[in-house]
N, C-alpha and C. Protein backbone atom coordinates (compact mmCIF):
# COMPACT_ATOMS: atom_id res chain seq x y z
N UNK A 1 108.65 143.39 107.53
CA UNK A 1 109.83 142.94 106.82
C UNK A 1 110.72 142.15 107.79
N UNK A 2 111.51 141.50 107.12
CA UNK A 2 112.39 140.09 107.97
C UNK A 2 113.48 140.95 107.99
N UNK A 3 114.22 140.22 108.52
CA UNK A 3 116.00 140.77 108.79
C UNK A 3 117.32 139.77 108.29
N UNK A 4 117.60 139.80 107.07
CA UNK A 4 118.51 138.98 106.74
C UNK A 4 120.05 139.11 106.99
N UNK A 5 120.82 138.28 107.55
CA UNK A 5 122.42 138.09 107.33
C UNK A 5 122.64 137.32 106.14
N UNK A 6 123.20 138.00 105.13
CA UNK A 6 123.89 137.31 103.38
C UNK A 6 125.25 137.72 103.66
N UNK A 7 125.68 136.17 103.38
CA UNK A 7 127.14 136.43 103.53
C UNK A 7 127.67 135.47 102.34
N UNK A 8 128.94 136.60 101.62
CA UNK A 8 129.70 135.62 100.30
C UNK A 8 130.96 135.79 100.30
N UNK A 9 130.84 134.74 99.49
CA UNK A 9 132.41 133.86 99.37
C UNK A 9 132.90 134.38 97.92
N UNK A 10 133.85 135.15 97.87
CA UNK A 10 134.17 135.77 96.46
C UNK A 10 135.74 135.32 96.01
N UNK A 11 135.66 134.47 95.14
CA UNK A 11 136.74 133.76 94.76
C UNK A 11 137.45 134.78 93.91
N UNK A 12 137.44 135.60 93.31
CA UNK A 12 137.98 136.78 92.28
C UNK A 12 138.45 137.87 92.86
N UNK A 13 138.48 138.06 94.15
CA UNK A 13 139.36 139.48 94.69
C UNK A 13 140.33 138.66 95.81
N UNK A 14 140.95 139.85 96.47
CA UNK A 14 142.55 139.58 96.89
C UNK A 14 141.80 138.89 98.55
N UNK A 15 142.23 138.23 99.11
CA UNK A 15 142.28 137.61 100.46
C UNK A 15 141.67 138.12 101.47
N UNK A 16 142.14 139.30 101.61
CA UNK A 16 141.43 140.52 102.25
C UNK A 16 139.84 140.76 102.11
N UNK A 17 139.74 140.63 101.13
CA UNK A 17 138.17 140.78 100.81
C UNK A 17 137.52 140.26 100.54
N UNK A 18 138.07 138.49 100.31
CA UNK A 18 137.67 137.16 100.03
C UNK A 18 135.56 137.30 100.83
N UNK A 19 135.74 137.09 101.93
CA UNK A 19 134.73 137.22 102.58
C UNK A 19 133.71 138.38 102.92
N UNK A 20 133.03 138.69 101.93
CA UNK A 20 131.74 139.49 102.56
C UNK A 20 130.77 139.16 103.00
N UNK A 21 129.34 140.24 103.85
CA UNK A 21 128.79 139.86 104.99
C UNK A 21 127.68 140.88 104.44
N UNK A 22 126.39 141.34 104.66
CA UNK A 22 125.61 142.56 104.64
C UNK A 22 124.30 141.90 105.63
N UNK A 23 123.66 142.71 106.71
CA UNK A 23 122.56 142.59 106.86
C UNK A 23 121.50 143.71 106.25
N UNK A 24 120.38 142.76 105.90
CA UNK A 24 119.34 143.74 105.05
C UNK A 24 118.02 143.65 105.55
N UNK A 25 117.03 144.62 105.43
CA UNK A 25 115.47 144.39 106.10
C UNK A 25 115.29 144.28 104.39
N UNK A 26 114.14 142.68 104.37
CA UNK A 26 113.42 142.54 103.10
C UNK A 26 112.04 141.82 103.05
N UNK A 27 111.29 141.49 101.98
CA UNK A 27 110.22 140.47 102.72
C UNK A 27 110.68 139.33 102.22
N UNK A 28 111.26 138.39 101.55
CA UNK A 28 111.51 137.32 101.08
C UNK A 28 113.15 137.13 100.85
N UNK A 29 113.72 135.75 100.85
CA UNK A 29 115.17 135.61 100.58
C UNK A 29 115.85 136.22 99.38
N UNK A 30 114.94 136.19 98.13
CA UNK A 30 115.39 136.47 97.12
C UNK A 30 116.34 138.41 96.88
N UNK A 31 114.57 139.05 97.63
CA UNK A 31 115.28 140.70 97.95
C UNK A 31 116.14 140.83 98.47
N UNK A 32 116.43 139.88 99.71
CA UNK A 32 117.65 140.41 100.47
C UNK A 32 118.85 139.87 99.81
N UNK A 33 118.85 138.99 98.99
CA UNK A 33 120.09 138.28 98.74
C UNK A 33 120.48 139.68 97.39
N UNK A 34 119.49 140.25 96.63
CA UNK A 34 119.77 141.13 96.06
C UNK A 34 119.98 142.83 96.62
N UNK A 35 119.67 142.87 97.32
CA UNK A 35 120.05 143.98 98.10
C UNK A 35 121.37 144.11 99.03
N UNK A 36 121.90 143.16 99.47
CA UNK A 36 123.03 142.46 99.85
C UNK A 36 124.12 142.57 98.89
N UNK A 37 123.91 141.69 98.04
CA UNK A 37 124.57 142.14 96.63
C UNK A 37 125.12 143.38 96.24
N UNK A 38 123.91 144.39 95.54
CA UNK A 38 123.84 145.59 95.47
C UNK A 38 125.01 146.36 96.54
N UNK A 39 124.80 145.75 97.95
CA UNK A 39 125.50 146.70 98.75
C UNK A 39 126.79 146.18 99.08
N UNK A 40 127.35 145.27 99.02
CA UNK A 40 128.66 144.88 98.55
C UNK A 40 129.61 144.89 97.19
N UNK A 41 128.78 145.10 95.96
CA UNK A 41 128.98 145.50 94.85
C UNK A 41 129.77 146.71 95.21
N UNK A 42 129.48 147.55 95.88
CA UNK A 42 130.02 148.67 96.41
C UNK A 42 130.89 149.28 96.50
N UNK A 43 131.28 148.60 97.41
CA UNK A 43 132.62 148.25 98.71
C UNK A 43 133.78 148.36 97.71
N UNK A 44 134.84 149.03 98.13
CA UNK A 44 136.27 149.21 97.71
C UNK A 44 137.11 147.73 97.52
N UNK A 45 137.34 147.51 96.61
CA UNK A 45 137.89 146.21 96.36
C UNK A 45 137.36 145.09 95.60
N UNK A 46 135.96 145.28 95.89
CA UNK A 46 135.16 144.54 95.06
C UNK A 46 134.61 145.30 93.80
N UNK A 47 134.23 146.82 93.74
CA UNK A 47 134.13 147.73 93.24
C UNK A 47 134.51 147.45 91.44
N UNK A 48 134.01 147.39 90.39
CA UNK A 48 134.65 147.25 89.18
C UNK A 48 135.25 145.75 88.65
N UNK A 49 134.71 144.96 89.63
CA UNK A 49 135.56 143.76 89.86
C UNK A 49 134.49 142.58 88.69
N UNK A 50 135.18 141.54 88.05
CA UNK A 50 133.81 140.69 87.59
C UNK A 50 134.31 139.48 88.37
N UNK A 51 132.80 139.47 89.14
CA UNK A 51 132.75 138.14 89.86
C UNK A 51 132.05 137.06 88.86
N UNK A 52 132.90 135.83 88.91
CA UNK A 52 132.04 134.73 88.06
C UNK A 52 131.19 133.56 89.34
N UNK A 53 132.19 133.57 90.50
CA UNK A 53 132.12 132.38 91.51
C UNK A 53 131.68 132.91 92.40
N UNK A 54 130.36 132.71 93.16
CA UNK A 54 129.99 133.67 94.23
C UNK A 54 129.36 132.29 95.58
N UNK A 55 129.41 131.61 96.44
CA UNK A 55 129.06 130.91 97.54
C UNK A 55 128.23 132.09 98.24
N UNK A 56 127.34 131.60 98.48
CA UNK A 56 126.01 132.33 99.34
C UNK A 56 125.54 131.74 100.27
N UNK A 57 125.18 132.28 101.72
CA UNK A 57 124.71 131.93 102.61
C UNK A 57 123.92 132.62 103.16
N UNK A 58 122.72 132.48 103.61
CA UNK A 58 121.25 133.49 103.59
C UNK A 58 121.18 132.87 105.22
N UNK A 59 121.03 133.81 106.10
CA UNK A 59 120.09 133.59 107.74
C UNK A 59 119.45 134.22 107.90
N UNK A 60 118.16 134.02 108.60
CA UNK A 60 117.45 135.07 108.59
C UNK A 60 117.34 135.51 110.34
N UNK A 61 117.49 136.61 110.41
CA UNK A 61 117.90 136.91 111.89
C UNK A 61 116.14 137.18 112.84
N UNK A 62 116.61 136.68 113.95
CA UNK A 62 115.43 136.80 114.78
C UNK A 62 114.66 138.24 115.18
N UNK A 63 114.07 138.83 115.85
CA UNK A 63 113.85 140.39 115.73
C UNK A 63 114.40 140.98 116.89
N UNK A 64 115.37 140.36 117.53
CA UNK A 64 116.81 141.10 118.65
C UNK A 64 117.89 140.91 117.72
N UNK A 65 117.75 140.63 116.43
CA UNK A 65 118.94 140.81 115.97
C UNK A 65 119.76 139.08 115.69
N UNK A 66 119.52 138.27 116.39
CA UNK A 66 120.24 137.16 116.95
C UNK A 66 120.06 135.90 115.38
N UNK A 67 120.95 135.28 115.34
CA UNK A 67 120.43 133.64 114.62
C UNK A 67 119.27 133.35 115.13
C-alpha cells in the first residue's frame, strides 16, 4: 500500500477549520481520497456540517514519509 497526504479546502465551516489535511495508507488515489474524507468528516467542526465546495489535493508520499 502507498502513503497518501489529502488535503481540503472547505469553504462551509468557520476559518479555523477552513483547511484540512489527513495522511492515509491505500492502494490507489481514489481510496485514499475516501478514507481521508471519512476521517475528517469526523473532526469537531466539520462534524454535522454539509459541505457543497470541497478543493482537493492528493500527494503521494515517498516511503520515509517525505513529498
Amino acid at each position: 500500500m502507498k502513503k497518501y497526504s489529502v488535503n481540503f479546502k472547505l469553504r462551509e465551516v468557520p476559518a479555523s477549520k477552513h483547511y484540512q489535511s489527513a495522511t492515509v495508507e491505500a492502494s490507489n488515489v481514489g481510496l485514499a481520497v475516501n478514507r481521508a474524507w471519512a476521517e475528517v468528516k469526523k473532526r469537531d467542526g466539520i462534524k454535522g456540517k454539509r459541505i457543497k465546495n470541497v478543493d482537493i489535493s492528493v500527494y503521494q508520499l515517498e516511503e520515509d514519509g517525505e513529498l
